[in-house]
Structures are given as structure tokens and as C-alpha cells.
Protein backbone atom coordinates (compact mmCIF):
# COMPACT_ATOMS: atom_id res chain seq x y z
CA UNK A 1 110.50 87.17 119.57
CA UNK A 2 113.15 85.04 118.39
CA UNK A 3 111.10 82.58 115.83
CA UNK A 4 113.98 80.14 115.90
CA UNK A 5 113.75 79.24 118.76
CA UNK A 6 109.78 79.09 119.30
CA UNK A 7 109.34 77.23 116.24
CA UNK A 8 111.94 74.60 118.01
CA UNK A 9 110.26 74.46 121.31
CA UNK A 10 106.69 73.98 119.56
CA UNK A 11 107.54 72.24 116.53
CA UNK A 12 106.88 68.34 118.52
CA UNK A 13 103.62 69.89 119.06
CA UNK A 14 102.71 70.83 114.98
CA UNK A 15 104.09 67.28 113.97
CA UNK A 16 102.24 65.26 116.69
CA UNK A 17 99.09 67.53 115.99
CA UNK A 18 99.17 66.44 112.22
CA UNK A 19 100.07 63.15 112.99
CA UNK A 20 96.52 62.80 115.54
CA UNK A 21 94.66 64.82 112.25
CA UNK A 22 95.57 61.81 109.80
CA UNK A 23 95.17 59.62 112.30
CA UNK A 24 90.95 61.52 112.74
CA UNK A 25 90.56 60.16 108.95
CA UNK A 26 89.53 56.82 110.82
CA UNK A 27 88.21 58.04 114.56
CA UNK A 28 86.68 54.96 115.75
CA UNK A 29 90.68 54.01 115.56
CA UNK A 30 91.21 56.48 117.72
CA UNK A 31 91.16 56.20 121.73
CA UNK A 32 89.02 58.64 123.86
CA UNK A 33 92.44 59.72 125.28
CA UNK A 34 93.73 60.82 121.48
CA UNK A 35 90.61 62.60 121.02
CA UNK A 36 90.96 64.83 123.83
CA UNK A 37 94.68 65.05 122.65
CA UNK A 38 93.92 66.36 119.23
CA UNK A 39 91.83 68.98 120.82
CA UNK A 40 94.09 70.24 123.00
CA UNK A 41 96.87 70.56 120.87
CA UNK A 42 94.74 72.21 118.00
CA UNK A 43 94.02 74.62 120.51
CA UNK A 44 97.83 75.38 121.52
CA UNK A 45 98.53 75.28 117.57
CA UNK A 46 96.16 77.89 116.84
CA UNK A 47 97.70 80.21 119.96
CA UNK A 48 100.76 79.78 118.15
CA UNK A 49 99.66 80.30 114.44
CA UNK A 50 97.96 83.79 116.35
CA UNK A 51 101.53 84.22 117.58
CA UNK A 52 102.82 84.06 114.52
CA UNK A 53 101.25 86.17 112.41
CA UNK A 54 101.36 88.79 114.68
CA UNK A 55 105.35 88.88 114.92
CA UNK A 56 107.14 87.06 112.28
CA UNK A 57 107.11 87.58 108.55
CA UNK A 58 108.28 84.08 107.78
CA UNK A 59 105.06 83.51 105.23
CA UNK A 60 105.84 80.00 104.52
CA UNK A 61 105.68 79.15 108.30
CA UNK A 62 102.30 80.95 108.86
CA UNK A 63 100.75 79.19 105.34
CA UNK A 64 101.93 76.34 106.56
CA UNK A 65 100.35 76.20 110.11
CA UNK A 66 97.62 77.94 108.75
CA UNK A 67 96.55 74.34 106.62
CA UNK A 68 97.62 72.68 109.81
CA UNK A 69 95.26 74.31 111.68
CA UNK A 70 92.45 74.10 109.36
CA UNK A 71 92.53 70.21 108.94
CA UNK A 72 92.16 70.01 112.31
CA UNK A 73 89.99 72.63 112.78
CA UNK A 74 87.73 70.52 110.29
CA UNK A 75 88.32 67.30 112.06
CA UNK A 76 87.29 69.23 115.77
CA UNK A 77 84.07 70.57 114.14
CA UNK A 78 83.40 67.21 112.40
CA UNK A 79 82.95 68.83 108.91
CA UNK A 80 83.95 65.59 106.44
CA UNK A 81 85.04 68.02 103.73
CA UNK A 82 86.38 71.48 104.62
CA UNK A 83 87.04 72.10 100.99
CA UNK A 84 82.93 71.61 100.23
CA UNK A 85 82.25 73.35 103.33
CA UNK A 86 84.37 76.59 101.95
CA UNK A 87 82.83 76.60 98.67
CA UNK A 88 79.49 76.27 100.30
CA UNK A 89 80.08 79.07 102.44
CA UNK A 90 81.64 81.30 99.43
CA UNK A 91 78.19 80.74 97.40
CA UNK A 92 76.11 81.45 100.04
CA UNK A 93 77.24 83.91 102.36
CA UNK A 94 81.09 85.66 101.45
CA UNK A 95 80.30 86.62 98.03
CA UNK A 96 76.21 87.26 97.91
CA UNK A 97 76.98 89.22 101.42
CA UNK A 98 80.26 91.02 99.65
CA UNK A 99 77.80 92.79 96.94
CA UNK A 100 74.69 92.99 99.16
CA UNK A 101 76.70 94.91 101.71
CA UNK A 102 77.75 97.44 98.66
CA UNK A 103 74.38 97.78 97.16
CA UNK A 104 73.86 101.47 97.59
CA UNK A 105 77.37 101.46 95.81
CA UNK A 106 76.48 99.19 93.06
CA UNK A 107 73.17 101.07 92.55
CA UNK A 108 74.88 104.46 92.48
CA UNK A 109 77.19 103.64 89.66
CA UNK A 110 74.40 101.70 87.16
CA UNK A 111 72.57 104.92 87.50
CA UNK A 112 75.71 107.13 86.98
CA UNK A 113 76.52 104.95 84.46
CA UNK A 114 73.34 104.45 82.07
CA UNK A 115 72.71 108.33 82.23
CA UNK A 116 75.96 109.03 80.69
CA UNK A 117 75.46 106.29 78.08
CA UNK A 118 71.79 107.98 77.58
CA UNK A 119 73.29 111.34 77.56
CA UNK A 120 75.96 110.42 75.18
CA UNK A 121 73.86 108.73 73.21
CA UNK A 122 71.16 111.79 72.67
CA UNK A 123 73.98 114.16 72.11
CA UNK A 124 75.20 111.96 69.07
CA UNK A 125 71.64 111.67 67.28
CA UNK A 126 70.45 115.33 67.97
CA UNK A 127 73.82 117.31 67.37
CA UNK A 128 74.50 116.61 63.63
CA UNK A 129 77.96 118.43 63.78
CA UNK A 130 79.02 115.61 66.43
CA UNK A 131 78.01 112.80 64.34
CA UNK A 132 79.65 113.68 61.75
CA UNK A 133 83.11 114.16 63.83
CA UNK A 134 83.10 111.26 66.32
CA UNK A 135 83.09 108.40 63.41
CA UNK A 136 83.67 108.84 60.22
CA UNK A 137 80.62 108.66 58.07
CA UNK A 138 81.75 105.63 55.96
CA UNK A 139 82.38 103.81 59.49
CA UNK A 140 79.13 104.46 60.70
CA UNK A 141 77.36 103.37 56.99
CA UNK A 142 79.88 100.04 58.45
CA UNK A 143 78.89 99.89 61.60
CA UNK A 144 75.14 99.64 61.14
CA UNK A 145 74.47 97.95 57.93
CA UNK A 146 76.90 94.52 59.27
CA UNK A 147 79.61 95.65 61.69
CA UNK A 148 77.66 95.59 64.91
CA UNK A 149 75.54 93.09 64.52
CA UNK A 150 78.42 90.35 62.72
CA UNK A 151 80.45 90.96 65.69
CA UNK A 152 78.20 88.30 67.81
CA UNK A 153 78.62 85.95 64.82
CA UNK A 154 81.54 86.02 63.20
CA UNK A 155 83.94 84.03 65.20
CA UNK A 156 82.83 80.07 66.31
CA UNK A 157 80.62 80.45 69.45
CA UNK A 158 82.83 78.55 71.72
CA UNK A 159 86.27 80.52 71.36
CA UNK A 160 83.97 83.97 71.16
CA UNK A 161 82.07 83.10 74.57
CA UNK A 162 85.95 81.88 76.10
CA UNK A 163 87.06 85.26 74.70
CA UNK A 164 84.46 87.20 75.94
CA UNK A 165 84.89 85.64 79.58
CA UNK A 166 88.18 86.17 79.52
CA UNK A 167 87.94 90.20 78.86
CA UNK A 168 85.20 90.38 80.88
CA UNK A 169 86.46 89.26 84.00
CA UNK A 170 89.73 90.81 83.24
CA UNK A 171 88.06 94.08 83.13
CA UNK A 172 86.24 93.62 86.18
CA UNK A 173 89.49 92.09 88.21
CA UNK A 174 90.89 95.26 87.08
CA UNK A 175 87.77 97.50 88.22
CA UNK A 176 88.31 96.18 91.51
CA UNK A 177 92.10 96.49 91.47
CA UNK A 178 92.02 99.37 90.50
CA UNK A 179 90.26 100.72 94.03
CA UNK A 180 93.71 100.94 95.32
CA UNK A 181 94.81 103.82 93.73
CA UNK A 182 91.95 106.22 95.23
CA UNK A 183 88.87 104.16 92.57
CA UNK A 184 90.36 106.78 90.28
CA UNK A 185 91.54 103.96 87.33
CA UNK A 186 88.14 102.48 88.46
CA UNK A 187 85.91 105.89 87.62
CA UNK A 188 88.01 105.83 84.69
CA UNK A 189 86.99 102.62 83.14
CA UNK A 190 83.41 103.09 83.90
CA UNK A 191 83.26 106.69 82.14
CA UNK A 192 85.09 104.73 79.00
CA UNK A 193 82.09 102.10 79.00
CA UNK A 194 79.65 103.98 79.12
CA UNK A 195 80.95 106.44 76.64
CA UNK A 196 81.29 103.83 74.30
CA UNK A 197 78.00 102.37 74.95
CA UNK A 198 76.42 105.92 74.11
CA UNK A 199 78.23 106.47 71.25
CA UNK A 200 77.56 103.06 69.63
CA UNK A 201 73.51 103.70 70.66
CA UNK A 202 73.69 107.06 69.32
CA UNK A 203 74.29 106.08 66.18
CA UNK A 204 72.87 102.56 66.07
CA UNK A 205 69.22 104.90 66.53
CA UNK A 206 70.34 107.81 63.92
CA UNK A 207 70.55 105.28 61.07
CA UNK A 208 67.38 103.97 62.38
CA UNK A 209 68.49 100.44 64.00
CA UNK A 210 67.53 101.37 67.51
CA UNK A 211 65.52 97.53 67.82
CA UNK A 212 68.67 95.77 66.62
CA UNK A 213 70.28 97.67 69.06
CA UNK A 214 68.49 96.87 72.03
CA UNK A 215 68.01 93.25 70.71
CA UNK A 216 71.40 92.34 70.64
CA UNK A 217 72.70 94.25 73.88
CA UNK A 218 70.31 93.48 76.55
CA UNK A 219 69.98 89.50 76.18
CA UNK A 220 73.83 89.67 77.60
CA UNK A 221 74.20 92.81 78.61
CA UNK A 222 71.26 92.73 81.66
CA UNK A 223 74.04 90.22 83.51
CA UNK A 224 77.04 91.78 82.01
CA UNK A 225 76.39 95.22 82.49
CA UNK A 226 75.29 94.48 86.06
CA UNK A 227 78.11 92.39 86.89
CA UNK A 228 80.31 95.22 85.84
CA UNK A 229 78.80 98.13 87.63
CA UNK A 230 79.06 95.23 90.61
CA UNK A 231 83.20 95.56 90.56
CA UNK A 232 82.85 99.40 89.99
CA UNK A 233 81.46 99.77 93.08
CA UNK A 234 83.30 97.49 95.13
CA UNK A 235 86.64 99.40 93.41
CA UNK A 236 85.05 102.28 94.20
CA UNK A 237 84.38 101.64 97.70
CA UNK A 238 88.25 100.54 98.46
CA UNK A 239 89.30 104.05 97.54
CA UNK A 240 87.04 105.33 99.68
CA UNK A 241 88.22 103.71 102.28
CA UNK A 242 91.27 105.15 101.66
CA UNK A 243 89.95 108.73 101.37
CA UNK A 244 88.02 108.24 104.65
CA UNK A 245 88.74 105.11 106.37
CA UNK A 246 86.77 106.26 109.82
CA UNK A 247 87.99 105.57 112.76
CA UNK A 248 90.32 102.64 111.48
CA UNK A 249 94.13 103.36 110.22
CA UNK A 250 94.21 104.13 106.17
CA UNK A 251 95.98 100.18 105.75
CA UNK A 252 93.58 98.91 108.38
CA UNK A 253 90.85 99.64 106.11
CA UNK A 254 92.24 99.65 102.69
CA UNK A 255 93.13 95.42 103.96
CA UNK A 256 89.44 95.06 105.00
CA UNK A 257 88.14 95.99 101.82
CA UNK A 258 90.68 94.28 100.04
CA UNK A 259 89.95 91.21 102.07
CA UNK A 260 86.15 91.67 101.11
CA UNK A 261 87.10 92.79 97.29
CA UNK A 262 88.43 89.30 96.54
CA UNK A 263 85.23 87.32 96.68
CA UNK A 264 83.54 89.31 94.48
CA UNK A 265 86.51 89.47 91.89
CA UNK A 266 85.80 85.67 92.10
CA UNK A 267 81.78 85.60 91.96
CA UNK A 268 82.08 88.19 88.77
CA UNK A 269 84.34 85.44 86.98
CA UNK A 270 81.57 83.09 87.69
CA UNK A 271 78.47 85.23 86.79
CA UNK A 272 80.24 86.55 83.39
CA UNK A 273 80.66 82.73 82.34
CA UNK A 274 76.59 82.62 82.22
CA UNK A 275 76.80 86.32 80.38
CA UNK A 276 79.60 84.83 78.19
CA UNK A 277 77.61 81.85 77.49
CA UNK A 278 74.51 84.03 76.29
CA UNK A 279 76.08 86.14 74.41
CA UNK A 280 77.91 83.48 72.41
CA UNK A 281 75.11 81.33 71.55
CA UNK A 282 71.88 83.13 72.77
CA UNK A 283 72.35 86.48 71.50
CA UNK A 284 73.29 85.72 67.75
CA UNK A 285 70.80 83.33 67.83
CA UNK A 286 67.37 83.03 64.95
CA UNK A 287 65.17 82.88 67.99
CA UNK A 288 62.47 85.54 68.52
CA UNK A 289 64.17 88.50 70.27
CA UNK A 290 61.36 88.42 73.03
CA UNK A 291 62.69 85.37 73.97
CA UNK A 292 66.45 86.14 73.76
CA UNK A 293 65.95 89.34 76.12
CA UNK A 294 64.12 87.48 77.98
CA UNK A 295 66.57 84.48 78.45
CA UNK A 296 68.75 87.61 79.52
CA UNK A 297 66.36 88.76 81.78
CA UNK A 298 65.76 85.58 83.77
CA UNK A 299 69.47 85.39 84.26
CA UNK A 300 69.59 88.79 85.63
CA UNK A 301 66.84 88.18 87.63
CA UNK A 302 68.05 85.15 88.97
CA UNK A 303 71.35 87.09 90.14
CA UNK A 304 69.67 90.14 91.80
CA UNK A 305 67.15 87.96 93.52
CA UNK A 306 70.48 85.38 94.64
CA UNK A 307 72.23 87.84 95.85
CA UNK A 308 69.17 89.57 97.54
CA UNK A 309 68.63 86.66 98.88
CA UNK A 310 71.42 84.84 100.51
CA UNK A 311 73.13 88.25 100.76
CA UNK A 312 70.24 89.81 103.25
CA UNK A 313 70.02 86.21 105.27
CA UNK A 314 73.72 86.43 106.11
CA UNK A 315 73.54 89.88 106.98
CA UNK A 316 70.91 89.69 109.20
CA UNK A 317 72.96 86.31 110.64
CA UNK A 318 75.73 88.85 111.40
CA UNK A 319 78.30 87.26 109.03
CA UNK A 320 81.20 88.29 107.53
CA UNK A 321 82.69 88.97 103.79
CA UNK A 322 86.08 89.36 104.93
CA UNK A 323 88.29 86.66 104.09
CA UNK A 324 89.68 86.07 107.27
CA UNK A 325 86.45 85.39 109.11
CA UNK A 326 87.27 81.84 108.66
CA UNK A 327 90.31 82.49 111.05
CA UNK A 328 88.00 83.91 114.01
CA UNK A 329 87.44 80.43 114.89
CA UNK A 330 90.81 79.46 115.58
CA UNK A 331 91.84 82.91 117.40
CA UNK A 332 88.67 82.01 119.63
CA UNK A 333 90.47 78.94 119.84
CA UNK A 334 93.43 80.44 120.52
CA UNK A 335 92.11 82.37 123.27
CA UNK A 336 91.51 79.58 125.34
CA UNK A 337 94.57 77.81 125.62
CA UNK A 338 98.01 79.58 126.94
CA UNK A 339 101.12 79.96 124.73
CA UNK A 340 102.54 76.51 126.32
């Protein structure tokens, strides 16, 4: 196709389409006549923005008919604020539906994952020759008279929780990512948290502080945790699809799960600012530690049972995680108008 020339036989069409969609800002302005107008061309724009992306790599083009198309899109469906409309949809249906579609996955790994720790974390108390080798005896006298529990405390709650969040979602951007390369950096990551979180129980219950360290993990680390085992699973999942994408190509389904990835990367962000937020000011807290875990535990709650929720009512609605169901409306669109 040569794209010069298409984009100057349609190009009238784009401008007098946008110039009918800022025109829709004020439709009783607007005569019956425009109306149908706008309709028609939005239809002919979306053929062509279909076109497009089909043949031509010229990305600024297709972003830019993509917005085109969208505004109108919004003014044809009579939405009065697409950019409401796309967070609505993203909270309840493209990211609660992402996770709830991958809950076998996200349950596989939290077991996988809190056996280790448990494993680990009996090896170190019962196996006196490895708790004397994995950290130094001085460290550990350290770690459980003031290190573990002044780590919560130390630094100003604010900057702590931003830190936290920030390394949080980092990590769990990066368990996702990281489903590109066959989930192996993914497996990776999770086998270094939960060796860690082993080791640090193991000895937190040889010297004996087994309460403090249950007390000061779970109000947090119920969301956390979760969250976490969350992008595992989705990472793990896009190498899969990779290993055995069925009867789609390799980059066929490596791009769906990619395009279904992203949401969650997103949701995580948000659900980790709650865990940052309660483990910055909740967990180092003087209140009773029934009522910090279970602070913690209405949070988690409150995410399993959201995503339970709204996840399960979209699926059974037949919607879509992938990113680029909000485009199906314009190829329908497309498909009813000629390439004119």
C-alpha cells in the first residue's frame, strides 16, 4: 500500500471528522444532517485506522487516528467522559478480570512459595550447623534483639511508605517483565523471596521472637505478599505462553498476554500503595497487634473478595483483559463501512 498516498486521499476525511467531534461538544448546535455526518465518517475513519495498522508502521499516524477515533467513538456512544469511562472500566472489569482469569496461577505460586519459606525456615531452626553458617552469629544476636523490628521505624513514615511503594511495585513490574524471557527471571525472584522470608523466620523463632515475627509481617505482608505472588503468576503465565502458545503463533500469544500483563502491572502499583501505607504507619504502630493483623487482614480481604468479585461478573459477561478490547468496537465499526 503506498501510505502516501492514502493518507492524502483520506486525510479531508480525518480533519472534517475532528472538526464535526469538537463541533459534538455542543450537539443541540449541531443539525440532524451533521449528526448523521459524524457517524458516517467515524465509521470510514475507523476502516482506515484498521487499514492502517495492518500495513504501515508509521506509529505516529496510527496513535494519532487512534485518539481520533476514540473522541468520536465517545461522542457516537454518547459517553460525556471517555477518560472516566476507561478508568471505570480498568477498576472493574480489565484488571479484577486480568488476575481472576490467572487464579489457578496465582494460587499455585503462594503455595509454592510459603512452603519454601516454611521449609527454609524449619531447616534453619532444627539444623544447628546451618544456623550457624547462613548469618553470622553476632548478626543474628543484631537482627533479633533491634534490627528487624527498627527497620519499620527507623526512617519518617512518609518517605519509608514512598520507598516501600516504590520497590514494591518495581519488583512486581519486573515479575511481570520478566515473563518474557521463558518466567525464568520471574521463578527466580520468587525463589529469592521466599528464601529470604525463611531465613529471616528461621531465625526470628530460634532466638525465640516467633510473635514479633508474625506481628510485624502479616499486618502488610497479607496484601503485599499476595500482590506479589499476583505478578508471579501473571509473569509466569507469559512464558508459558511462549513454551506452549496452543494453537496461536509464539508472538501471537506472547502479545496477548502481554496485552493482558499490563493491567495488572498497573492494579499491583495501586494495591501496594494500601500495603505501603500499612506498613509505614500501621505496622510500627503501639496498637494491639490483634488489631494491626487485623487491619492487614481486612485489606486483604477486601482485595480477594474485589477481585472475586468484579473479576467473576466480567467473566461470566464474556469480557476481555486484553488491552485492545477497547478497539473491537471500532473494527466492528470498521466492518460496516467500505474503504471509501
Amino acid at each position: 500500500m503506498d501510505l502516501d498516498a492514502f493518507v492524502a486521499v483520506h486525510r479531508p476525511v480525518w480533519v472534517r471528522l475532528g472538526h464535526l467531534v469538537d463541533r459534538a461538544s455542543r450537539p443541540r448546535r449541531m443539525r440532524a444532517v451533521e449528526l448523521d455526518e459524524l457517524v458516517d465518517l467515524y465509521q470510514r475513519t475507523a476502516t482506515h485506522l484498521s487499514v492502517i495498522r495492518t500495513r504501515s508502521y508509521d506509529t505516529d499516524l496510527v496513535d494519532d487516528l487512534t485518539n481520533l477515533v476514540t473522541r468520536a467513538r465517545a461522542v457516537v456512544a454518547g459517553a460525556s467522559d471517555p477518560g472516566w469511562h476507561v478508568l471505570g472500566r480498568f477498576l472493574t472489569v480489565t484488571f479484577p478480570l486480568a488476575v481472576y482469569q490467572r487464579r489457578w496461577w496465582v494460587l499455585a505460586t503462594a503455595a509454592g512459595s510459603v512452603l519454601l519459606a516454611l521449609a527454609i525456615g524449619v531447616w534453619i531452626v532444627n539444623d544447628p550447623q546451618a544456623r550457624a553458617s547462613v548469618i553470622p552469629p553476632d548478626s543474628v544476636e543484631r537482627l533479633c534483639r533491634s534490627d528487624f523490628a527498627s527497620y519499620y521505624s527507623e526512617n519518617p513514615a512518609a518517605s519509608f511508605a514512598s520507598r516501600v511503594w516504590t520497590n514494591n511495585a518495581w519488583v512486581s513490574a519486573a515479575a511481570v517483565a520478566g515473563g518474557v524471557v521463558l518466567g525464568l527471571p520471574t521463578l527466580l525472584g520468587l525463589l529469592v523471596n521466599a528464601v529470604n522470608a525463611g531465613i529471616l523466620g528461621g531465625y526470628m523463632s530460634g532466638c525465640g521472637r516467633t510473635g514479633q515475627f508474625f506481628s510485624l509481617i502479616l499486618p502488610h505482608g497479607l496484601l503485599e505478599l499476595t500482590v506479589v505472588f499476583v505478578a508471579g503468576a501473571v509473569g509466569l503465565r507469559l512464558g508459558w505462553s511462549v513454551i506452549s502458545p496452543g494453537p496461536r503463533r509464539r508472538v501471537e500469544a506472547l502479545a496477548a498476554e502481554g496485552r493482558s500483563a499490563v493491567p495488572v502491572v498497573l492494579g499491583a502499583a495501586l494495591a501496594l500503595a494500601v500495603s505501603g501505607v500499612i506498613e509505614a504507619f500501621v505496622t510500627p504502630s503501639h496498637l494491639p497487634t490483634a488489631v494491626r493483623i487485623g487491619i492487614g487482614a481486612l485489606a486483604w480481604a477486601g482485595f480477594v473478595g474485589y477481585v472475586a468479585l468484579y473479576g467473576s461478573r466480567a467473566a461470566a459477561a464474556g469480557e476481555t483483559a486484553d488491552l485492545d478490547a477497547d478497539l473491537d468496537a471500532d473494527q466492528g465499526a470498521a466492518d460496516l463501512a467500505p474503504v471509501v
